[in-house]
Protein backbone atom coordinates (compact mmCIF):
# COMPACT_ATOMS: atom_id res chain seq x y z
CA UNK A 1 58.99 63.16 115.07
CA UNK A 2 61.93 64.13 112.70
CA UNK A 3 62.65 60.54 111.90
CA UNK A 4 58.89 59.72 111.57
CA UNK A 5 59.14 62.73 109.04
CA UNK A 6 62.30 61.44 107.40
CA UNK A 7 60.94 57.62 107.19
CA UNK A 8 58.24 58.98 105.65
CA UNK A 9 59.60 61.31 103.22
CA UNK A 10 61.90 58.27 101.70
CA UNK A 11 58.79 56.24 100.91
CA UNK A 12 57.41 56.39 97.24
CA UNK A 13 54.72 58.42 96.65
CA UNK A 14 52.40 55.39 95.63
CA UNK A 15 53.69 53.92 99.72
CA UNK A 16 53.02 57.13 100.83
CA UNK A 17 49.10 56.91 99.71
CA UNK A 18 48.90 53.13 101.00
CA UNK A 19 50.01 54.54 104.49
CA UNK A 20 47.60 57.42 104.32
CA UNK A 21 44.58 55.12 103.19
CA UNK A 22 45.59 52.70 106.14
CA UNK A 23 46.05 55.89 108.78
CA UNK A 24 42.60 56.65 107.33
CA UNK A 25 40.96 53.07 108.00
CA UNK A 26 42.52 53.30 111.48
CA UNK A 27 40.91 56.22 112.52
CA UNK A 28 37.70 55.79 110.94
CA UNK A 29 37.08 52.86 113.39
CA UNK A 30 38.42 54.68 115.99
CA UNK A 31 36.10 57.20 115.34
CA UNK A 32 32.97 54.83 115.12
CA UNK A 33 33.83 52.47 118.05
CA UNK A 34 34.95 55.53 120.34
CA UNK A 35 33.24 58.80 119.38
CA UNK A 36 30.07 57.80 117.41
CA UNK A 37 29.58 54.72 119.63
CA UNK A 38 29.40 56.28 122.79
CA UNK A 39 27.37 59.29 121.40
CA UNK A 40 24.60 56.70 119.93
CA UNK A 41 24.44 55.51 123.85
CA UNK A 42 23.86 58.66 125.14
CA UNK A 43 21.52 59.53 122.60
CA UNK A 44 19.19 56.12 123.27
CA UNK A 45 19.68 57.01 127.57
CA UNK A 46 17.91 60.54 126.80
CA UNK A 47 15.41 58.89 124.26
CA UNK A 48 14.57 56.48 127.46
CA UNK A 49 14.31 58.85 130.07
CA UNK A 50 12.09 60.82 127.54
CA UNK A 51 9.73 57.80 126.58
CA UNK A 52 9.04 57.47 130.57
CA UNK A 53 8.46 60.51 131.12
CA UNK A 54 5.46 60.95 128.50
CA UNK A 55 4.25 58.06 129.82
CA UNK A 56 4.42 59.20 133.48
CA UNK A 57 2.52 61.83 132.56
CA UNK A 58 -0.84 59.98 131.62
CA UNK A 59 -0.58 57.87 135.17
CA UNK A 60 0.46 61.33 136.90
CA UNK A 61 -3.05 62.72 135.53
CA UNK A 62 -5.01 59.56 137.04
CA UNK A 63 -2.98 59.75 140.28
CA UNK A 64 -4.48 63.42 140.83
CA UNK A 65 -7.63 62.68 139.08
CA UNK A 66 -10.90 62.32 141.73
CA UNK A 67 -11.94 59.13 140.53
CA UNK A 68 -12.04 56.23 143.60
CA UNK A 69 -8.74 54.16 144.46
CA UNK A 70 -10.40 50.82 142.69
CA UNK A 71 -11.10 52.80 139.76
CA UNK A 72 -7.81 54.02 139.59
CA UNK A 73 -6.71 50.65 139.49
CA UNK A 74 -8.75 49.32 136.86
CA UNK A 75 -7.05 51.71 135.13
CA UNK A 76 -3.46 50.41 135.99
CA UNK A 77 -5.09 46.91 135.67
CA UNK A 78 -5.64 47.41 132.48
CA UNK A 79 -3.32 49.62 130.43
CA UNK A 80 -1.15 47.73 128.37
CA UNK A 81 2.37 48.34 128.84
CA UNK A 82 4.70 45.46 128.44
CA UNK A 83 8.09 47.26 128.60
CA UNK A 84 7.75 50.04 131.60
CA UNK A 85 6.75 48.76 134.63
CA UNK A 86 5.09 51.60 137.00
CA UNK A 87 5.57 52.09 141.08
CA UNK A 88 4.35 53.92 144.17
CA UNK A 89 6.95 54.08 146.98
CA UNK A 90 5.19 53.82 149.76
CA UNK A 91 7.14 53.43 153.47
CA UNK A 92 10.06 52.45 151.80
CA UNK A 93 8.75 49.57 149.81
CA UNK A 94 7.64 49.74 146.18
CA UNK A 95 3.82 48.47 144.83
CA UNK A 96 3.70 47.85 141.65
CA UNK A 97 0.62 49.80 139.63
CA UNK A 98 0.42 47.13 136.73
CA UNK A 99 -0.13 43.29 138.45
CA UNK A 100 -1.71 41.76 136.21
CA UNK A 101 1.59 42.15 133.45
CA UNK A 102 3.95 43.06 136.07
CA UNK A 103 3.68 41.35 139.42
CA UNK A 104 7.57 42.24 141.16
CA UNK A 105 10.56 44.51 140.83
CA UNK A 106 14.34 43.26 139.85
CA UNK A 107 16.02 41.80 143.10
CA UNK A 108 18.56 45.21 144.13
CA UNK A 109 16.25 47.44 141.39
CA UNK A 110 13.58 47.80 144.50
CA UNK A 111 16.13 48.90 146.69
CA UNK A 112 18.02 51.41 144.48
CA UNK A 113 14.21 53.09 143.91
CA UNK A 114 13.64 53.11 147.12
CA UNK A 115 17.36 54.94 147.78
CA UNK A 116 16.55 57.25 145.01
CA UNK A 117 13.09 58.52 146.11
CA UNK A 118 14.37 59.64 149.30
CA UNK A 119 16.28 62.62 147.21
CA UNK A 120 13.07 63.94 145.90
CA UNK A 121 11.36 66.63 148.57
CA UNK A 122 8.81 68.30 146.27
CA UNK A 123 6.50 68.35 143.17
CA UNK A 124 8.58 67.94 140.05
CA UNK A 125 11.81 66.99 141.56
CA UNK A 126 13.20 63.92 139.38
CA UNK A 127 15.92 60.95 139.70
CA UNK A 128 16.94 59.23 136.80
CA UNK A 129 20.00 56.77 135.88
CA UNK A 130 20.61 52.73 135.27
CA UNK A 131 20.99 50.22 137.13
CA UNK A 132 22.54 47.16 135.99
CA UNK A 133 21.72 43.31 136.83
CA UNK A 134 21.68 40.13 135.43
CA UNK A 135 23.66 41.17 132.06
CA UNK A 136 21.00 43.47 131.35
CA UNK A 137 20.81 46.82 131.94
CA UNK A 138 17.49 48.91 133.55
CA UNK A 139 16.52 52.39 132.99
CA UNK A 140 14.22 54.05 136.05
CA UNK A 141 12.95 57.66 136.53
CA UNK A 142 11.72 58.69 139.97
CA UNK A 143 8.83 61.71 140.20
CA UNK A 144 7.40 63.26 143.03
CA UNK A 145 3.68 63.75 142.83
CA UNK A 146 1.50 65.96 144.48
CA UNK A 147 -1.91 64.28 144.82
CA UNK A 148 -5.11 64.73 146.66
CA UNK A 149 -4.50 62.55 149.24
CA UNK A 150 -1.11 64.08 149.68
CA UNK A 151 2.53 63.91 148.21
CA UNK A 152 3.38 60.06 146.40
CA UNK A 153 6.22 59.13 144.61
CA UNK A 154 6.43 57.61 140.70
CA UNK A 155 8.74 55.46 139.75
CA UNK A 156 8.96 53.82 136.49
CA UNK A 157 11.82 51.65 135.23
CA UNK A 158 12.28 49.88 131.48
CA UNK A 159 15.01 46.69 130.74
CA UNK A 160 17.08 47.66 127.92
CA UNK A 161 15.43 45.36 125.25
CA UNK A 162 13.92 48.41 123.61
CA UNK A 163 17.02 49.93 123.85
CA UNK A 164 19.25 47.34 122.52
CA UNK A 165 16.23 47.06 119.22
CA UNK A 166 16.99 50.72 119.10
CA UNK A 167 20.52 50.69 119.26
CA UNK A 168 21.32 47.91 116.36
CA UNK A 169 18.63 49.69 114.42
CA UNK A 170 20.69 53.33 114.75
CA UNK A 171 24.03 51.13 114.64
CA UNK A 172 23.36 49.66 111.41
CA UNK A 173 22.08 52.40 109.52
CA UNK A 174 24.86 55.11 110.56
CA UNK A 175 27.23 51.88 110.12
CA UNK A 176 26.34 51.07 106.65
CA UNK A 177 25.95 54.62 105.42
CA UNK A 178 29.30 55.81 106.89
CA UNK A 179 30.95 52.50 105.58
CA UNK A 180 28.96 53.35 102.05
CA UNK A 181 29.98 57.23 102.38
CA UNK A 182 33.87 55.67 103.43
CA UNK A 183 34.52 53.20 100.23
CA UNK A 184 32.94 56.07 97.68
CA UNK A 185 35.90 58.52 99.18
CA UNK A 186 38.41 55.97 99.15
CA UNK A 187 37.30 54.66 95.75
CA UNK A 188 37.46 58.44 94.67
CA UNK A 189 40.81 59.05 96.36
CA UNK A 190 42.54 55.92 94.08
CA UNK A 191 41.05 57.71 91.46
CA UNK A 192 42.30 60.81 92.11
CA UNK A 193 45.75 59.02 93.38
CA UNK A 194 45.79 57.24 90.29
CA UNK A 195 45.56 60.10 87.85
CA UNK A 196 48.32 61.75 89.82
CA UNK A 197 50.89 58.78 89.76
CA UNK A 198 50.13 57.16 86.38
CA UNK A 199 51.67 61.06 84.05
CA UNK A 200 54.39 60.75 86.82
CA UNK A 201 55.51 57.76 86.02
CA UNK A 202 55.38 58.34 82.08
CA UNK A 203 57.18 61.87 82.89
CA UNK A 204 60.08 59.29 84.63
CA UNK A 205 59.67 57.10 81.91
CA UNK A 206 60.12 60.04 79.42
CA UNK A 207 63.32 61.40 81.42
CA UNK A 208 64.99 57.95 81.36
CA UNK A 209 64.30 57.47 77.78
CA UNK A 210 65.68 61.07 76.82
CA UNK A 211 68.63 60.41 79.28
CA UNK A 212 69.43 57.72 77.48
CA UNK A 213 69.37 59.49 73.87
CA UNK A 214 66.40 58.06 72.54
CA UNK A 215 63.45 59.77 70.68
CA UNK A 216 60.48 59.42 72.48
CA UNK A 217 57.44 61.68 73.20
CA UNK A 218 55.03 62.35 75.74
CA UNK A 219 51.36 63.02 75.82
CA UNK A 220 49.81 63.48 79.40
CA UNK A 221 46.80 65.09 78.69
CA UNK A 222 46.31 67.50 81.89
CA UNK A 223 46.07 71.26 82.40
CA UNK A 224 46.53 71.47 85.99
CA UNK A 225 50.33 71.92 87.99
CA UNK A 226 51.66 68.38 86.10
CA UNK A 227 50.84 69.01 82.76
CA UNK A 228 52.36 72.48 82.94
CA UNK A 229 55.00 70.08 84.11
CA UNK A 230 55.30 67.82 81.26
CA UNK A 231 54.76 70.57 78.51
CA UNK A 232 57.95 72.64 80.75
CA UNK A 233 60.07 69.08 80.18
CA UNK A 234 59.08 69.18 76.56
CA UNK A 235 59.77 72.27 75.80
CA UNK A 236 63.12 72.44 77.50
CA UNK A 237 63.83 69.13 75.67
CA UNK A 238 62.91 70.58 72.32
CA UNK A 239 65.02 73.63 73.32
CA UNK A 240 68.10 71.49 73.97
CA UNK A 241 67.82 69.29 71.07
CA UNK A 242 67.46 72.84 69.07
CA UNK A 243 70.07 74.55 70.50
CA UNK A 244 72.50 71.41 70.47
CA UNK A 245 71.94 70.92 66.70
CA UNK A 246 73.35 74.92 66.63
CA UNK A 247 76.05 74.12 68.96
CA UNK A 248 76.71 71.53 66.75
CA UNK A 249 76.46 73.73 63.32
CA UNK A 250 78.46 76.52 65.29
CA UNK A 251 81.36 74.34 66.00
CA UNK A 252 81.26 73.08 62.44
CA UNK A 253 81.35 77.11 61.48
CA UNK A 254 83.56 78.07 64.06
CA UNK A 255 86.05 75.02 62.94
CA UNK A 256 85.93 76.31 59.32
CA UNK A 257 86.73 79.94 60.23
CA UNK A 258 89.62 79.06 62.42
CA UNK A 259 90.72 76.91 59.84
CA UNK A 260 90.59 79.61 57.20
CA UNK A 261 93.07 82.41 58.79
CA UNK A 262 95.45 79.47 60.15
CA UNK A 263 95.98 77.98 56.73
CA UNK A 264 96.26 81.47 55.34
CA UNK A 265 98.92 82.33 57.93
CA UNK A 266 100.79 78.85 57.56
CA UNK A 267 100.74 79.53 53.30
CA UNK A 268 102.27 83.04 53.50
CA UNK A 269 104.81 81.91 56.54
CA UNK A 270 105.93 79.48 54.14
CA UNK A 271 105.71 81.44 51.01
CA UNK A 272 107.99 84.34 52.80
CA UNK A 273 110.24 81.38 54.04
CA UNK A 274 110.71 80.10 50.38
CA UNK A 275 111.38 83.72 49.25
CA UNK A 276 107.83 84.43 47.15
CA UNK A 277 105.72 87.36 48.42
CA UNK A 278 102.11 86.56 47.82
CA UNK A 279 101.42 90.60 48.24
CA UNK A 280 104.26 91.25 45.94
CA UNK A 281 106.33 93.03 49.04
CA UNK A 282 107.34 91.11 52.50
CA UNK A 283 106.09 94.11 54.45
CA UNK A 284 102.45 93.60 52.85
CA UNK A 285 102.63 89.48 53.27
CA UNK A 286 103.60 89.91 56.91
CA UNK A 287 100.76 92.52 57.48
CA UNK A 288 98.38 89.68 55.86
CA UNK A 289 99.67 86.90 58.44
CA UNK A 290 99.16 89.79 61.61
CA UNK A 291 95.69 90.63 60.49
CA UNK A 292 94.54 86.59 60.44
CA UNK A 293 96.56 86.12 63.45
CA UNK A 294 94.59 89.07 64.57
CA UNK A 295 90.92 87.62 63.88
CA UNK A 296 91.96 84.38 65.17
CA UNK A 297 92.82 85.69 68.29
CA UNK A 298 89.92 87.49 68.52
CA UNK A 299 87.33 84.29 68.03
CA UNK A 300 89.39 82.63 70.63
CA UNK A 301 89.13 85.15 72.95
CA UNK A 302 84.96 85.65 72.76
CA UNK A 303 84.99 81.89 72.95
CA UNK A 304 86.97 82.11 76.38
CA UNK A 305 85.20 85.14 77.37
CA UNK A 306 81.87 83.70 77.03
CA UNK A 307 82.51 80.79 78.64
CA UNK A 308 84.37 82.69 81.78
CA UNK A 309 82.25 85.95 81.57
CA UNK A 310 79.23 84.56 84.39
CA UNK A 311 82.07 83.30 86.62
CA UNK A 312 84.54 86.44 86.51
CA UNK A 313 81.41 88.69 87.02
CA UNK A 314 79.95 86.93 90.00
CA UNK A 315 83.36 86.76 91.74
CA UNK A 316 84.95 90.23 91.28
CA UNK A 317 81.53 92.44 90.76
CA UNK A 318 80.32 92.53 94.47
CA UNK A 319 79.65 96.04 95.40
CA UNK A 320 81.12 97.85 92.10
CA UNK A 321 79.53 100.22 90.35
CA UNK A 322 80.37 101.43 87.05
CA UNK A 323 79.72 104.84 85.29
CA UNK A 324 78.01 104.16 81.87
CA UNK A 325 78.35 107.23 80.62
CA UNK A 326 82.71 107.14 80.69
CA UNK A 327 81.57 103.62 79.17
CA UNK A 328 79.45 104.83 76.33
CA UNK A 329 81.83 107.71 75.38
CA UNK A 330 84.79 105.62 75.22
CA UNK A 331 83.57 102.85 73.64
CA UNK A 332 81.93 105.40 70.44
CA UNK A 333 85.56 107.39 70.58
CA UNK A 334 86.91 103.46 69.61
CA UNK A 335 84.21 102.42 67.31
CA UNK A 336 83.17 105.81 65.48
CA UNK A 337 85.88 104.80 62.79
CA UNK A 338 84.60 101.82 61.91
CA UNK A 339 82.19 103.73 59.55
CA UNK A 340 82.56 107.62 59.58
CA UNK A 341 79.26 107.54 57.40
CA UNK A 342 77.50 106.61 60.46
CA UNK A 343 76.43 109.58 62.54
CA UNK A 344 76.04 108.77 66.15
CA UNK A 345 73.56 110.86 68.08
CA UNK A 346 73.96 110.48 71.94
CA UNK A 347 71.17 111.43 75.05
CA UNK A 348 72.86 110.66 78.11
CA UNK A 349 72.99 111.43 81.83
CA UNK A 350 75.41 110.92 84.60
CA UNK A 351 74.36 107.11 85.35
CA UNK A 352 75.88 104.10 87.51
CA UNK A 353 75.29 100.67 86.82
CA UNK A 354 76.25 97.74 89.08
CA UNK A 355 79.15 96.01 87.52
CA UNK A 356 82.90 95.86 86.61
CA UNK A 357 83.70 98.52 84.17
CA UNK A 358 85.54 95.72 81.84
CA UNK A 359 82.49 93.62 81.51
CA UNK A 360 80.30 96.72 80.52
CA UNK A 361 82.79 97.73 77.64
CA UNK A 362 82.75 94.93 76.03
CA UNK A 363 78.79 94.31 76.27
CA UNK A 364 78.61 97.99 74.64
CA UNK A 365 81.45 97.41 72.55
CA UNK A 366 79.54 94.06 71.17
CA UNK A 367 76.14 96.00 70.80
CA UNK A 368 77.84 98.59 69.02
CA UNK A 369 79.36 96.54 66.42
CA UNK A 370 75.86 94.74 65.91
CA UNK A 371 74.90 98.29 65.05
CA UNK A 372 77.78 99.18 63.02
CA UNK A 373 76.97 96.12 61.01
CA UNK A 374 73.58 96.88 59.65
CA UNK A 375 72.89 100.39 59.96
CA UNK A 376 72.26 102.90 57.36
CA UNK A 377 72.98 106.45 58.46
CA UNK A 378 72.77 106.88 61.79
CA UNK A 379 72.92 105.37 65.70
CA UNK A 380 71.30 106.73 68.34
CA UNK A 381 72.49 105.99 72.48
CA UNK A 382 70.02 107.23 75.14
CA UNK A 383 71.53 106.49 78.89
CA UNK A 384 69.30 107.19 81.81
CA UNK A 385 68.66 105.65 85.26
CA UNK A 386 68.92 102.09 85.15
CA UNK A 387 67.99 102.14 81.30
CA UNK A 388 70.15 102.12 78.08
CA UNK A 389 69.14 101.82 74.44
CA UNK A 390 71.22 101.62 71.57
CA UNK A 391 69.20 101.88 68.33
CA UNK A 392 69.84 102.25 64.62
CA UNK A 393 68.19 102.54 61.25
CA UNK A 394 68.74 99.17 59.90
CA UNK A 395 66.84 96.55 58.75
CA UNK A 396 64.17 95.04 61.18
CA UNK A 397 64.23 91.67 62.45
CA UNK A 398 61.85 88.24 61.93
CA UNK A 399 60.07 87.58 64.85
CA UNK A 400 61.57 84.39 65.40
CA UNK A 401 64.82 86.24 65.07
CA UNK A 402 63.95 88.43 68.55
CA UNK A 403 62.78 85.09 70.35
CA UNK A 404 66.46 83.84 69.91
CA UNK A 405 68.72 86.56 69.67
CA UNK A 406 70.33 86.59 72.40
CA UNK A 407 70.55 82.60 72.78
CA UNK A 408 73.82 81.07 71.89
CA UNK A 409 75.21 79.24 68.99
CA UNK A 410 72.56 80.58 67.07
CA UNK A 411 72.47 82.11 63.37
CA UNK A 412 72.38 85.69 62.53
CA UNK A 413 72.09 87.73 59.53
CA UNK A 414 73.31 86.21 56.95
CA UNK A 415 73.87 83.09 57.98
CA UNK A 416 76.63 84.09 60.79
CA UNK A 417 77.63 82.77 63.95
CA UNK A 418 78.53 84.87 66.44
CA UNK A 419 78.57 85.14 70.13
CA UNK A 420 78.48 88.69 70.97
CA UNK A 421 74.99 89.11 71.60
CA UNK A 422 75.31 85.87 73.79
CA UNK A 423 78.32 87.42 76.13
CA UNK A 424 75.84 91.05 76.25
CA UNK A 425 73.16 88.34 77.58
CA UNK A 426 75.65 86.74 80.35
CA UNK A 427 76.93 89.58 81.44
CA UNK A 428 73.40 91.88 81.71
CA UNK A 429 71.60 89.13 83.79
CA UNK A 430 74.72 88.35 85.86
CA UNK A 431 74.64 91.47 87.30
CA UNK A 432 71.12 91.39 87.64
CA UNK A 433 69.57 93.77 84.78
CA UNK A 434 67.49 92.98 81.72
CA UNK A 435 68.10 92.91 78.12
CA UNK A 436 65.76 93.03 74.88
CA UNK A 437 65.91 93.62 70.91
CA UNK A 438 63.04 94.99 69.08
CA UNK A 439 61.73 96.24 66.29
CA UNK A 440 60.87 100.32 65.97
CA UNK A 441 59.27 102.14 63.62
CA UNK A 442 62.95 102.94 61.21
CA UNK A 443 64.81 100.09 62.98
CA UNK A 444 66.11 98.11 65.66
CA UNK A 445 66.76 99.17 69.48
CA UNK A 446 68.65 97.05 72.44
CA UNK A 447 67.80 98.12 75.54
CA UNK A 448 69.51 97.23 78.83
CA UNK A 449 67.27 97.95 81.71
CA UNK A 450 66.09 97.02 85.54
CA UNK A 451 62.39 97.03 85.61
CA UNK A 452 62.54 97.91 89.13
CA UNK A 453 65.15 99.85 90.36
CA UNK A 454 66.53 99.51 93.79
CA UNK A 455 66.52 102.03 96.59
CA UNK A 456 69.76 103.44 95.69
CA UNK A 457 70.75 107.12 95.61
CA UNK A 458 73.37 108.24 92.38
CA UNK A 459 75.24 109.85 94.93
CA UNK A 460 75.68 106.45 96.84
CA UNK A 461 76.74 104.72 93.82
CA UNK A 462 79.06 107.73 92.83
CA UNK A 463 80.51 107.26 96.00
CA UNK A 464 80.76 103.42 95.76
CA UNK A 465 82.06 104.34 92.03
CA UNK A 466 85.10 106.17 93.49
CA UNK A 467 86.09 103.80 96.14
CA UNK A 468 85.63 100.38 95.15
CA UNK A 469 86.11 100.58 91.13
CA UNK A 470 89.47 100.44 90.50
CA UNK A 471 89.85 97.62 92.72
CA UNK A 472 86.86 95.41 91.20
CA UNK A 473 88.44 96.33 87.86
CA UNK A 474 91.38 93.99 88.15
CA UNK A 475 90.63 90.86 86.07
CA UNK A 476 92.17 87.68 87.14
């Protein structure tokens, strides 16, 4: 069954639907020639057995009638009834009612009637079946009688040529109307197949083409499961093209700004060399060459950091906890200089977020210089369970701004690149929080949060905290 699965799995979807529609055509004949078949056949015995009968009755009501035996037989003489012929079993030999349109029994029919009447013993008691001969087949129903001159036995039999009229007639119908009822489904099903295979293959045919660099576009005008499909493949196609064309323009940037403190630090190492003092002392030209020497280290290091930051996290985080609040307090004690015109107002609890305590620094430490950067008097940190916002009074941001802030390669304020938002995005969903920027009523807020908190008590990650920390700490 597993390789039957297998086989079939490797097929093409468009094979697939061929075997299907075959599978289908098998056991709709099956079906017919088996089930339906045999069903018609019982159907037609029952509509026999039920056509004798009613017209028992009407020689059952002369039989017990008063009128004389040879006006009985008139009767019998004639009434017209070319397919069933009518008997009286008399001493073990049948006498046919009709002679003058039926004049003897089937050779072995006689004797099977007479076998049969023997099993009826009173009024009502009935023996039915078929009995075949010659090719054909005959139908016969045996009825005891109970009749003024004492108990006789009816016995009526019909060839199948009725039957066989009835049969092709209920064949043919149910036959054409299921094959009718069969070709609509199956024409509906190519249809349907059709409509499903023919976007797939121009979603391939769209994936090879971008694979291969080239601008194309797709339309496949659908709203159901594979249009959601190809509008997903378009989007993310526009969103790679997009955020290529910033990789792009940040490398350019990035390029220039590396270039910028490296040729400053290779001019004033030379300078010094030659004797000249661009900042009229040594001690003031050397302090030039540390500070660029400083910022390029710096760009190099978020570049390595964001690139390593998912991998260090994932590998070193399992089962550390971090307190936020040792995090927040240190990180404002290192920052507050930056601007002592700032005032930072703080609102914080005792809280532990999953993580190493290195990769939360520098996500608050990135946040916090974004703050630093644009705001006016004042930035406010609230820290509570599972939820931190850092807000300030700056300017608020375009719309499109929030859709891609924290994606990277892409242009802030001013037309700058930077990546710190990027690494606070890497690190918050690799250990499995949230992060937003919005706009509030005097500013802007970044909020790191888990929407749903886990089952987790402070005092178990207080715990975990004091035991596992230091360890998970260690950066390789």
């Amino acid at each position: 069954m597993k390789k039957l699965t297998a086989g079939f799995r490797k097929l093409s979807l468009t094979q697939q639907i061929i075997m299907i529609i075959f599978l289908f055509i098998v056991f709709f004949f099956a079906f017919f020639f088996l089930f339906l078949s045999g069903n018609i056949d019982r159907t037609i015995r029952l509509q026999m057995y039920d056509m004798m009968e009613s017209r028992q009755e009407a020689i059952i009501t002369v039989l017990q009638s008063d009128s004389s035996d040879a006006l009985k037989q008139d009767y019998f003489d004639f009434s017209v009834d070319k397919y069933q012929v009518n008997c009286i079993v008399k001493k073990d030999k049948v006498q046919v009612l009709n002679t003058k349109f039926h004049d003897k029994t089937v050779p072995g029919l006689a004797n099977t009637i007479v076998k049969e009447s023997q099993k009826v013993k009173k009024d009502g008691d009935v023996q039915q079946g078929v009995y075949q001969y010659g090719g054909r087949l005959y139908y016969y129903r045996i009825r005891l009688v109970k009749t003024n001159e004492g108990n006789a036995i009816l016995a009526s039999y019909m060839d199948d040529t009725y039957s066989q009229s009835l049969r092709f007639s209920l064949v043919d119908s149910t036959f054409d109307l299921t094959i009718f009822a069969y070709f609509a489904m199956l024409l509906i099903m190519m249809i349907w197949v059709y409509s499903i295979i023919h976007p797939l293959n121009q979603i391939k045919y769209y994936i090879e083409q971008v694979k291969m660099g080239k601008d194309v576009e797709l339309h496949v005008n659908r709203e159901d499961e594979i249009g959601e499909v190809a509008d997903a493949l378009v989007n993310m196609k526009d969103e790679l093209t997009k955020q290529e064309k910033a990789k792009e323009e940040m490398i350019h940037n990035i390029s220039h700004d590396l270039k910028t403190p490296i040729a400053t630090i290779k001019s004033y190492a030379e300078s010094i060399k030659d004797g000249i003092y661009p900042y009229g002392t040594m001690e003031k030209s050397v302090d030039v060459i540390i500070d660029n020497a400083q910022r390029l280290e710096d760009k190099v290091h978020n570049l390595l950091y964001l690139n390593r930051v998912e991998y260090l996290i994932t590998s070193d985080a399992e089962g550390v906890v971090t307190n936020m609040k040792d995090v927040v307090e240190q990180v404002v004690l290192n920052t507050a200089v930056i601007r002592k015109d700032i005032e930072i107002q703080t609102d914080m609890e005792e809280v532990f977020f999953d993580g190493l305590l290195e990769s939360w620094r520098v996500t608050i430490e990135n946040i916090m210089e974004n703050a630093f950067r644009y705001a006016k008097t004042y930035i406010r940190i609230e820290l509570h369970e599972d939820d931190l916002k850092i807000s300030n009074d700056g300017p608020k941001m375009d719309e499109d701004r929030i859709e891609t802030l924290f994606h990277p390669y892409e242009k802030g304020e001013g037309g700058r690149f930077g990546l710190g938002l990027s690494i606070v995005d890497k690190v918050v969903k690799a250990n499995h929080y949230y992060v937003k920027g919005y706009n509030t009523d005097d500013g802007v807020c970044f909020e790191i949060y888990r929407p749903h908190p886990k089952v987790k008590k402070q005092t178990n990650r207080r715990r975990n905290y004091r035991q596992k920390n230091d360890k998970g700490n260690k950066r390789g």
